[in-house]
Protein backbone atom coordinates (compact mmCIF):
# COMPACT_ATOMS: atom_id res chain seq x y z
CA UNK A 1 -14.92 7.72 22.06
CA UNK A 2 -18.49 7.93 21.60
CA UNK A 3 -18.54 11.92 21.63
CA UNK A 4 -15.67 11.39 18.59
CA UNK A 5 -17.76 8.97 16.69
CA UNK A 6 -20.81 11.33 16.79
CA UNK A 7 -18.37 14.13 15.59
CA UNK A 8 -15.97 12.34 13.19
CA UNK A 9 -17.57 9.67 12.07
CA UNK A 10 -14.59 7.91 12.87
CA UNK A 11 -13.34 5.96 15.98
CA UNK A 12 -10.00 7.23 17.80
CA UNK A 13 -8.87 4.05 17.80
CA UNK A 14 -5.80 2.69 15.63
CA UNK A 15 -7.38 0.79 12.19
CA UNK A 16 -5.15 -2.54 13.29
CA UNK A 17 -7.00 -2.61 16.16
CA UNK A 18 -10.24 -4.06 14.53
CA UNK A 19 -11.56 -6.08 17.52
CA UNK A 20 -11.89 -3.11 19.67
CA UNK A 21 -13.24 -0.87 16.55
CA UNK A 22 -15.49 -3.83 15.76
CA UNK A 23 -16.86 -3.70 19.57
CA UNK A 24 -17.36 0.21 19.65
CA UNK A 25 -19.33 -0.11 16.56
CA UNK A 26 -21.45 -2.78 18.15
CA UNK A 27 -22.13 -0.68 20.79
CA UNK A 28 -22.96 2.51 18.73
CA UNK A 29 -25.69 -0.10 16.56
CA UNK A 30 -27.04 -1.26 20.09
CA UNK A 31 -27.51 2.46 21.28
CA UNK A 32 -28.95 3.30 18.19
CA UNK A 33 -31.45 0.13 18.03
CA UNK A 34 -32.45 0.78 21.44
CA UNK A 35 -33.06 4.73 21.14
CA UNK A 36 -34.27 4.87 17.54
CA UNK A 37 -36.44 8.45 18.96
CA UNK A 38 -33.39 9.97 20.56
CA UNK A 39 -32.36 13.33 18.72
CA UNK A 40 -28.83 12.18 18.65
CA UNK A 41 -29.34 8.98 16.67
CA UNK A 42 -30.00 10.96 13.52
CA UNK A 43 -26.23 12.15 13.65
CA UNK A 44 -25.22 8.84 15.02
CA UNK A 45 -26.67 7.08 11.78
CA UNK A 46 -25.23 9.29 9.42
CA UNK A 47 -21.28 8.76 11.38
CA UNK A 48 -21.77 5.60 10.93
CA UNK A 49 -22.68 5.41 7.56
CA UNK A 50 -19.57 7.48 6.81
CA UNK A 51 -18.01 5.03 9.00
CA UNK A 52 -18.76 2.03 7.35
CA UNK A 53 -18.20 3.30 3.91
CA UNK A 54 -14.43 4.08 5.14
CA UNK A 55 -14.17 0.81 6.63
CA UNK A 56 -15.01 -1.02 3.15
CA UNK A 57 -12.82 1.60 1.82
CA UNK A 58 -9.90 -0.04 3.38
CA UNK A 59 -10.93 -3.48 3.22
CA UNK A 60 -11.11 -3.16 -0.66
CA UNK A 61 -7.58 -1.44 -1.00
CA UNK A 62 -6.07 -3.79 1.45
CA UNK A 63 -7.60 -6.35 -0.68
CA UNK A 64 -5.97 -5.12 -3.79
CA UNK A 65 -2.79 -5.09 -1.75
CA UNK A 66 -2.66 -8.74 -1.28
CA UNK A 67 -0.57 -10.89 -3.54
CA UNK A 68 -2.75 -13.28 -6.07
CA UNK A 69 -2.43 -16.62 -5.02
């Protein structure tokens, strides 16, 4: 998973399944917090960066899908 993160910039895990998205990308922040020196967290920042810009991505248009209230 973390190998596809790094690559994608995505997780290979199912968008409905937030909790376990929301847990990778926990992880990922705690790897890069505690390795800020390590060559790969360059690429790990930018994937998620990408990552988190898709993420809101959906959140707005699934927002948009709701019905008003």
């Amino acid at each position: 998973d973390f190998a596809y993160f790094i690559q994608e910039g995505d997780l290979p895990i199912a968008s409905y399944k937030k909790n376990k998205r929301d847990q990778l990308r926990d992880d990922i922040v705690a790897i890069i917090n505690e390795f800020p020196d390590s060559s790969i967290v360059t690429q790990m920042r930018l994937s998620l960066r990408k990552f988190n810009e898709f993420e809101e991505k959906v959140r707005l248009a699934t927002e948009r899908l709701k019905p008003p209230e």
